[in-house]
C-alpha atoms as a PDB file:
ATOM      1  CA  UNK A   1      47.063  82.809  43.741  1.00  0.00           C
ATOM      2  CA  UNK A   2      48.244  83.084  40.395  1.00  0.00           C
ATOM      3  CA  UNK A   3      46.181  82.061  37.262  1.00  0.00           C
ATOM      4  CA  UNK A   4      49.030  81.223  35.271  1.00  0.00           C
ATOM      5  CA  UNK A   5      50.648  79.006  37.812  1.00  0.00           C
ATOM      6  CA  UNK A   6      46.826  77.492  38.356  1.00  0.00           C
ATOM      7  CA  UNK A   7      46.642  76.813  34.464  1.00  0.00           C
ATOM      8  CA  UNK A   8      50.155  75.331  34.215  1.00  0.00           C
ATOM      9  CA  UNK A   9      49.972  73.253  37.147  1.00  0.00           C
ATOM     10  CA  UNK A  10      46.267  71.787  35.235  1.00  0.00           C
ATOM     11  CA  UNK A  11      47.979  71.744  31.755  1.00  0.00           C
ATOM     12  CA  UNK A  12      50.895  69.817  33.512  1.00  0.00           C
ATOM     13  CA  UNK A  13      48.084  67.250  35.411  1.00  0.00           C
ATOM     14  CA  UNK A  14      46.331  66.708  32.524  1.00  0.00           C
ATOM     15  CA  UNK A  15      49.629  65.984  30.059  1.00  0.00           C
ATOM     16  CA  UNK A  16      50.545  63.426  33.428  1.00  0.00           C
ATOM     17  CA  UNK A  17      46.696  62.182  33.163  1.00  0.00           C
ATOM     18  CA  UNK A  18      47.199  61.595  29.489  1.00  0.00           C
ATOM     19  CA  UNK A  19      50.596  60.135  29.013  1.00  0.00           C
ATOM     20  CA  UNK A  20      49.216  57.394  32.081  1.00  0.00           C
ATOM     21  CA  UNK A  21      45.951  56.789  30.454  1.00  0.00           C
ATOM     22  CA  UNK A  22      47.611  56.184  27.275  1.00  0.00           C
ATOM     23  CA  UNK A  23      50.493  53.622  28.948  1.00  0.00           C
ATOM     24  CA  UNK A  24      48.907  52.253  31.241  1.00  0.00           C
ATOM     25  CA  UNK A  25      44.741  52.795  30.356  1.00  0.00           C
ATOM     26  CA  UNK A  26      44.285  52.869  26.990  1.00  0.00           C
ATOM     27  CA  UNK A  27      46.554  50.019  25.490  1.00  0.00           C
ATOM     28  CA  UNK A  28      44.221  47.462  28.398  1.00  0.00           C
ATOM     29  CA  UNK A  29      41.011  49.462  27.013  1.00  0.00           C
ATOM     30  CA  UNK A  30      42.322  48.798  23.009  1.00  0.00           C
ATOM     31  CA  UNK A  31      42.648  45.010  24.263  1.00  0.00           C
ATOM     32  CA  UNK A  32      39.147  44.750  26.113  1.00  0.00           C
ATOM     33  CA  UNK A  33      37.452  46.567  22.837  1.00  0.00           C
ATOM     34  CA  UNK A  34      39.445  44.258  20.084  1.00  0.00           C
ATOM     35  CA  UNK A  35      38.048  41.617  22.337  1.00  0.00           C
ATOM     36  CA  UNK A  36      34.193  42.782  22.122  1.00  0.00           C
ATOM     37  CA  UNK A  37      34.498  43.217  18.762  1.00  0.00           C
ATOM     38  CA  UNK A  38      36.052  39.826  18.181  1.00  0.00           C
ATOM     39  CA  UNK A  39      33.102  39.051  20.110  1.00  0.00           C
ATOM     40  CA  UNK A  40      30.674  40.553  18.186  1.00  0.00           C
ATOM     41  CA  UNK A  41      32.545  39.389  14.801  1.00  0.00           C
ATOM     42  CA  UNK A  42      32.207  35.741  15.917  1.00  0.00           C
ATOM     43  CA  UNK A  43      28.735  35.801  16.831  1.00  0.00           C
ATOM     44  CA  UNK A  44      27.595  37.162  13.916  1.00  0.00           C
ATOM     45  CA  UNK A  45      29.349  35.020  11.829  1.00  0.00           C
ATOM     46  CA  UNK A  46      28.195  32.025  14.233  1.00  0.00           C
ATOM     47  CA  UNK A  47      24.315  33.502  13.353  1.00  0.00           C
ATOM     48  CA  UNK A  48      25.505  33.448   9.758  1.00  0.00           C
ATOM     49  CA  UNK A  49      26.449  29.957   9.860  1.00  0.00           C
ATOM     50  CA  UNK A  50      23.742  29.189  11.256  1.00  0.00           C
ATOM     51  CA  UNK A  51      21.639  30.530   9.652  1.00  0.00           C
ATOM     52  CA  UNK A  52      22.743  28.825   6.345  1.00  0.00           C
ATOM     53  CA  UNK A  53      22.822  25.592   8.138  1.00  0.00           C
ATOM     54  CA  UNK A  54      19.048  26.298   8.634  1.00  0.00           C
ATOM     55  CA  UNK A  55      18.728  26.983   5.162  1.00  0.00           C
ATOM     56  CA  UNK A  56      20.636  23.935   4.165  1.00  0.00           C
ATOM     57  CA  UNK A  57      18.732  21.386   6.775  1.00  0.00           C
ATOM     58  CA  UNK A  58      15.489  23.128   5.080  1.00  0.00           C
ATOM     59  CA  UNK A  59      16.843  21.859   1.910  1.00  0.00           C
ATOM     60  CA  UNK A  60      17.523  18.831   3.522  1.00  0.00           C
ATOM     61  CA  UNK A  61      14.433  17.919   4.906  1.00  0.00           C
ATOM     62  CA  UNK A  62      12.415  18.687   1.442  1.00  0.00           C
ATOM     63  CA  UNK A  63      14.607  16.526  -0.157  1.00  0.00           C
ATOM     64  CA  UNK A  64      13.343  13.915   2.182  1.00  0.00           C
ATOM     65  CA  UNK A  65      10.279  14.407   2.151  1.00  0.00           C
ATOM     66  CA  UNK A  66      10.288  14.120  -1.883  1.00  0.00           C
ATOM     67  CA  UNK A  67      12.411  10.910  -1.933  1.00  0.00           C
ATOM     68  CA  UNK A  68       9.689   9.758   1.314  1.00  0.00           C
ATOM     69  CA  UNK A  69       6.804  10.969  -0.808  1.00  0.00           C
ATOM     70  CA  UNK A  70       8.365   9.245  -4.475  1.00  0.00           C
ATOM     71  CA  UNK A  71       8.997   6.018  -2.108  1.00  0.00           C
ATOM     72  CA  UNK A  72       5.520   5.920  -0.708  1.00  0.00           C
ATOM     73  CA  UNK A  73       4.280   6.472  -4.412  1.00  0.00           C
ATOM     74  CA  UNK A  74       6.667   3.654  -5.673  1.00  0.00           C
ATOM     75  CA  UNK A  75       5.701   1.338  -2.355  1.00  0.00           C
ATOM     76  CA  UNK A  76       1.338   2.385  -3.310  1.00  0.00           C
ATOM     77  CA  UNK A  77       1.979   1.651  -6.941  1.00  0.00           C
ATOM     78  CA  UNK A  78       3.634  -1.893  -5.928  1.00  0.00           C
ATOM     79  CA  UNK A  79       0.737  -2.637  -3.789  1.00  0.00           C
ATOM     80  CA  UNK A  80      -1.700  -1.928  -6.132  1.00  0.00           C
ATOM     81  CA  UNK A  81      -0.051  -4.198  -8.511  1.00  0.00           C
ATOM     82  CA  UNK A  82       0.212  -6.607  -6.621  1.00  0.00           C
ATOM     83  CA  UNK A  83      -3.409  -6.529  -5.383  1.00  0.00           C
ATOM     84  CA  UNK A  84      -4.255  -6.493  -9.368  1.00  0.00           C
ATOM     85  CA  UNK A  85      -2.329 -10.093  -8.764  1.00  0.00           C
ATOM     86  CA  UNK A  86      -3.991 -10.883  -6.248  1.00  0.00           C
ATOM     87  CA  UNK A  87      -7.493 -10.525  -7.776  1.00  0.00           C
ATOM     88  CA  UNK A  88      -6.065 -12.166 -11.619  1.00  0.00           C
ATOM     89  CA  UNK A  89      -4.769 -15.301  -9.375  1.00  0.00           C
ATOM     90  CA  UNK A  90      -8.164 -15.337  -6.965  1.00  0.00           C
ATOM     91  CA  UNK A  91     -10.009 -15.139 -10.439  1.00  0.00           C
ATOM     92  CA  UNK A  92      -7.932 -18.085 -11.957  1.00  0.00           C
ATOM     93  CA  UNK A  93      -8.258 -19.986  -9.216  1.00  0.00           C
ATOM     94  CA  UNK A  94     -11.914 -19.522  -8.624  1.00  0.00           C
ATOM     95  CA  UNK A  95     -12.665 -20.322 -12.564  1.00  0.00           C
ATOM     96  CA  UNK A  96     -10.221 -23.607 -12.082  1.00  0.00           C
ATOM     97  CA  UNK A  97     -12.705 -24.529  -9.555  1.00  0.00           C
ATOM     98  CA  UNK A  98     -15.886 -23.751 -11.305  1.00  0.00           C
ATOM     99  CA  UNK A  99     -14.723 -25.495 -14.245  1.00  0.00           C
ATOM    100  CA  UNK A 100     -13.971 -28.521 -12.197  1.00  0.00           C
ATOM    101  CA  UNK A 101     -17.583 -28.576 -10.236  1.00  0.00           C
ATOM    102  CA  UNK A 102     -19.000 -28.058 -13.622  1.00  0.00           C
ATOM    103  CA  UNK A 103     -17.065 -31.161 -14.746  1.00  0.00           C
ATOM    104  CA  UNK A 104     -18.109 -33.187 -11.354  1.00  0.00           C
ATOM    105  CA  UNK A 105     -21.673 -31.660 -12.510  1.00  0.00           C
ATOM    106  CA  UNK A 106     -21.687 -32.979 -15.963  1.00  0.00           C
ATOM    107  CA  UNK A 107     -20.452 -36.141 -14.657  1.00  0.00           C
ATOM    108  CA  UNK A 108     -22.982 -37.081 -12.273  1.00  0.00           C
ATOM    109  CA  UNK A 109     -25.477 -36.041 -14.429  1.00  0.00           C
ATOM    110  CA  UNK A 110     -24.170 -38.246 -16.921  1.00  0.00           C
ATOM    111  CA  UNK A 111     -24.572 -41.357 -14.141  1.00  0.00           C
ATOM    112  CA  UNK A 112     -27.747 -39.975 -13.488  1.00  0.00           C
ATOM    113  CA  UNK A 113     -29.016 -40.327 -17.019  1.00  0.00           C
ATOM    114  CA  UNK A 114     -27.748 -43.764 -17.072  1.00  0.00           C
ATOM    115  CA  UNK A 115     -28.892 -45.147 -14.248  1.00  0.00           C
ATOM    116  CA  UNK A 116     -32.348 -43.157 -15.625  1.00  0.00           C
ATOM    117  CA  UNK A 117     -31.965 -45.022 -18.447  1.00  0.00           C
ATOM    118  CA  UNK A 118     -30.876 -48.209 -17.208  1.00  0.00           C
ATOM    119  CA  UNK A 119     -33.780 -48.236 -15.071  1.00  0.00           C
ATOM    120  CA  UNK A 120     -36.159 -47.244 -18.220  1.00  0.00           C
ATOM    121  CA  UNK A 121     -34.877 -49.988 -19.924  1.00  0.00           C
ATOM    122  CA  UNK A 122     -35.323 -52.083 -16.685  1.00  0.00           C
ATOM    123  CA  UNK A 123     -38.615 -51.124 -16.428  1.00  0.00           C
ATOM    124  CA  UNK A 124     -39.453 -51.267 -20.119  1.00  0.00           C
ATOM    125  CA  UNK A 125     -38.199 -54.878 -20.196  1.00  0.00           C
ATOM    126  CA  UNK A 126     -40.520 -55.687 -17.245  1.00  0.00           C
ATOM    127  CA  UNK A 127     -43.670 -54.467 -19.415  1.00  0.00           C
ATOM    128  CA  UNK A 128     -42.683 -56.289 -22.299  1.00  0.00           C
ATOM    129  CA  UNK A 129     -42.168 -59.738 -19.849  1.00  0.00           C
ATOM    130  CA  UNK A 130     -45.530 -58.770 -18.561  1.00  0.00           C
ATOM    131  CA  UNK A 131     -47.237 -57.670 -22.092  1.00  0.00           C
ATOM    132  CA  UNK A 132     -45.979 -60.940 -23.047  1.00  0.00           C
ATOM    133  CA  UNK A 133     -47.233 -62.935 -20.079  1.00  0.00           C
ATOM    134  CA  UNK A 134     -50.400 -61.207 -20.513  1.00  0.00           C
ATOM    135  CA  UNK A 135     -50.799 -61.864 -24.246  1.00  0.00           C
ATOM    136  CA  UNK A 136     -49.605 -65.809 -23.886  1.00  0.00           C
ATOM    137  CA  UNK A 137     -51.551 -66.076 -21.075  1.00  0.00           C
ATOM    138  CA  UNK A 138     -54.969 -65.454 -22.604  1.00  0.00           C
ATOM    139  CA  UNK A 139     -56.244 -66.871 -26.212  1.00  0.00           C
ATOM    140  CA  UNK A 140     -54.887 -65.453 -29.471  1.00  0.00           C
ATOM    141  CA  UNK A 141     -57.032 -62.789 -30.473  1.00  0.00           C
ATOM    142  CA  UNK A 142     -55.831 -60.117 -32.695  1.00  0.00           C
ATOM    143  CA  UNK A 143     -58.244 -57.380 -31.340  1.00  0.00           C
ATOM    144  CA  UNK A 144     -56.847 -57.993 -28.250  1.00  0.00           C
ATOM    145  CA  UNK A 145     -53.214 -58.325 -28.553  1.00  0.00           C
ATOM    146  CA  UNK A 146     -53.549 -54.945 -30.279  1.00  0.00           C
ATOM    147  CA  UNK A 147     -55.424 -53.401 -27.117  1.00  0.00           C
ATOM    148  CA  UNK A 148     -52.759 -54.732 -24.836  1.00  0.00           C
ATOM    149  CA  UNK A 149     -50.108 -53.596 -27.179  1.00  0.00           C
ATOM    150  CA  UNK A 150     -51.069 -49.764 -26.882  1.00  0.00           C
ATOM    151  CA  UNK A 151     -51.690 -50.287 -22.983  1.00  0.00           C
ATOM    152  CA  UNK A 152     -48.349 -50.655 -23.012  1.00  0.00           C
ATOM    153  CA  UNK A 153     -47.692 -48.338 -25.859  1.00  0.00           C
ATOM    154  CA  UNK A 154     -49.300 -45.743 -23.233  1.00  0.00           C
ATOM    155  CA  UNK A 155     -47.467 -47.342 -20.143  1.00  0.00           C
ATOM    156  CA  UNK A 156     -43.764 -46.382 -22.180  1.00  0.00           C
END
């Protein structure tokens, strides 16, 4: 066997292997790669994007929380006010009512000392009717009258 025919016969194989590969092969292997690569292209710009739209909902959600955080300031702050209402009205309210049992007060002692002193007077006027009895009912003695009169003097 001949080398030279041997070598040919490969050369001429090989130049058939390549021209197929590259018809038939390597234009379906060009497609399948573009593909992958396309792929891999999308995906990363898929992680990209999502990636900033992590970084965005981040921002997102601290936003939130601030405006949750200035509202639950705002919504403390308008309770506490209004607590501070509460208390001013409670303490308005509760010195409305003092002032009026201190005005029932002063009025009832006010009848009390009336009636006190309509009964004093009662009384006193029964002393003097009986001072009176007791001095017209016995003789007219100065020495006595004057006796009776600080009995009752004493009795006032």
């Amino acid at each position: 066997m001949n080398i030279n025919l041997t070598l040919f016969a490969q050369a001429l194989v090989f130049v058939a292997f390549v021209w197929f590969s590259k018809r038939f092969v390597w234009s379906w292997l060009l497609v399948k790669i573009e593909e992958r690569q396309q792929q891999i292209a999308d995906g990363l710009a898929a992680g990209e994007r999502g990636r900033q739209d992590l970084e965005l909902a981040g921002k997102r959600a601290t936003e939130e929380l601030h405006k949750a955080r200035d509202r639950a300031m705002e919504i403390i702050a308008q309770a506490d006010k209004r607590a501070a209402q509460i208390v001013d009205e409670a303490k308005t309210a509760a010195k409305a009512e003092g002032d009026r049992l201190v005005a029932g007060a002063k009025a009832e002692i006010e009848q009390e000392v009336f009636r006190a002193k309509e009964a004093l007077r009662q009384q006193v006027a029964d002393l003097a009717v009986s001072g009176a009895a007791k001095i017209l009912g016995r003789e007219v003695n100065a020495q006595v009258h004057a006796d009776l009169l600080a009995k009752l003097k004493q009795e006032l």
